[in-house]
Protein backbone atom coordinates (compact mmCIF):
# COMPACT_ATOMS: atom_id res chain seq x y z
CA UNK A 1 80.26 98.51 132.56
CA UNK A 2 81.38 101.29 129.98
CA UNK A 3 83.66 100.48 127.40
CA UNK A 4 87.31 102.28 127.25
CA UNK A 5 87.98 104.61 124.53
CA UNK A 6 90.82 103.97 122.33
CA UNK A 7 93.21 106.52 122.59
CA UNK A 8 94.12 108.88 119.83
CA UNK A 9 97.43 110.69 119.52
CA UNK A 10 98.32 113.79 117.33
CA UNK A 11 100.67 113.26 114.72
CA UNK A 12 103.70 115.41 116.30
CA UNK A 13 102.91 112.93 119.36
CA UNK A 14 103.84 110.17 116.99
CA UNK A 15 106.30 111.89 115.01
CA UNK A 16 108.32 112.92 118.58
CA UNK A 17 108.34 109.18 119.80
CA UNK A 18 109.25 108.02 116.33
CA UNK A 19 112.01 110.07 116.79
CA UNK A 20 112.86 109.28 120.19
CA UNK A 21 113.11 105.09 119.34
CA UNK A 22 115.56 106.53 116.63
CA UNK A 23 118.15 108.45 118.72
CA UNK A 24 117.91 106.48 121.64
CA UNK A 25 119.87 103.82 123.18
CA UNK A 26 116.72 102.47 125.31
CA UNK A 27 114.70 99.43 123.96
CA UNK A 28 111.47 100.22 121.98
CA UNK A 29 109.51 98.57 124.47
CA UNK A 30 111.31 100.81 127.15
CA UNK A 31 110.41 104.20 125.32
CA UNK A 32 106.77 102.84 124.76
CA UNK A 33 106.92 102.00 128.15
CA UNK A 34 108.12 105.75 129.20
CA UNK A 35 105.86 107.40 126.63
CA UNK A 36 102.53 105.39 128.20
CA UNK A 37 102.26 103.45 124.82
CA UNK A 38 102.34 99.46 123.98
CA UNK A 39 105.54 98.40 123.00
CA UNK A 40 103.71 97.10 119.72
CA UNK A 41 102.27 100.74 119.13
CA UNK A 42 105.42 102.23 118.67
CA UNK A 43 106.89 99.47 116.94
CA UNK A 44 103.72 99.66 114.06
CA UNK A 45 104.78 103.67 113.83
CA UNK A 46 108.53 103.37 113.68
CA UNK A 47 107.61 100.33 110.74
CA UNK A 48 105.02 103.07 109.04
CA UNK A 49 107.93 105.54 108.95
CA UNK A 50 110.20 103.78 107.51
CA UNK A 51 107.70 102.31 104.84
CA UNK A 52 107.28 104.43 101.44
CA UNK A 53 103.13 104.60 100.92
CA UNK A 54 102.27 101.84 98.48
CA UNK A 55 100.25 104.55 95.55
CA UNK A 56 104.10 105.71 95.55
CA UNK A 57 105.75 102.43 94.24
CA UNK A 58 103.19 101.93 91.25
CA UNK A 59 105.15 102.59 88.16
CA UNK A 60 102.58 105.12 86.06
CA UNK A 61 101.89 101.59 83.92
CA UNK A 62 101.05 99.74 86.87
CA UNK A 63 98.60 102.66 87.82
CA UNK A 64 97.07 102.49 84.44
CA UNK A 65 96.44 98.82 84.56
CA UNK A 66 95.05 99.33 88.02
CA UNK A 67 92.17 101.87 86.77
CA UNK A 68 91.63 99.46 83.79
CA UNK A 69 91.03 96.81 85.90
CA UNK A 70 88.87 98.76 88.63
CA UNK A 71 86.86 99.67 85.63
CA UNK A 72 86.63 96.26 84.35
CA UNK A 73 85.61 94.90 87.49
CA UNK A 74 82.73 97.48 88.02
CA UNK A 75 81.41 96.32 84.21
CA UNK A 76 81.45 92.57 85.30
CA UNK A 77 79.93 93.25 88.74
CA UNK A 78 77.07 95.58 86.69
CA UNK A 79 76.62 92.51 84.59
CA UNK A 80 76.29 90.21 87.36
CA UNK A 81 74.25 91.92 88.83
CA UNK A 82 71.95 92.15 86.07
CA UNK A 83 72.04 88.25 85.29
CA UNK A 84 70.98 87.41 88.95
CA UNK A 85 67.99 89.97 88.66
CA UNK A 86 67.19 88.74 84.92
CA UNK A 87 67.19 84.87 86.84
CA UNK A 88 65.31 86.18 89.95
CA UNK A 89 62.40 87.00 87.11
CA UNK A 90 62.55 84.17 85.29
CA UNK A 91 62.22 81.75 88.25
CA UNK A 92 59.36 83.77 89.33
CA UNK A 93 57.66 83.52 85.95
CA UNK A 94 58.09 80.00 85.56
CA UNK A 95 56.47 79.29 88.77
């Protein structure tokens, strides 16, 4: 038995049934219906739409915290790393 493919639609697909839950009176779930989609598909591209992408709504200090702290946390993960090797070692010396 063969597994389905997920379908994958083109963005001026999305963009024209975005649109069309916008202008119409029909329910979402009748337009998803129409369109061949789930009613929750639509819904999760009408929500994306509507949404401003989340790197916009960092103020240019929260941005620079966020790179200070990615950089941090690649240090500390370095040094853990390290440790558990440097313990690794010793347990094997010790043995």
């Amino acid at each position: 038995m063969g597994r389905s493919r997920r379908r994958q639609f083109t963005p001026e697909f999305k963009a024209e049934a975005v649109r069309m839950a916008g202008q119409s009176a029909d329910s979402l779930a009748k337009i998803a219906r129409d369109l061949g989609l789930s009613g929750s598909t639509l819904r999760k591209w009408v929500i994306k739409t509507e949404r401003p992408p989340a790197a916009d709504t960092l103020s240019e200090s929260e941005r620079t915290e966020l790179l200070r702290l990615r950089r941090e946390n690649r240090q500390l993960q370095m040094e853990r790393d390290i440790l558990k090797k440097a313990t690794a070692f010793f347990a094997r010396q010790s043995e």
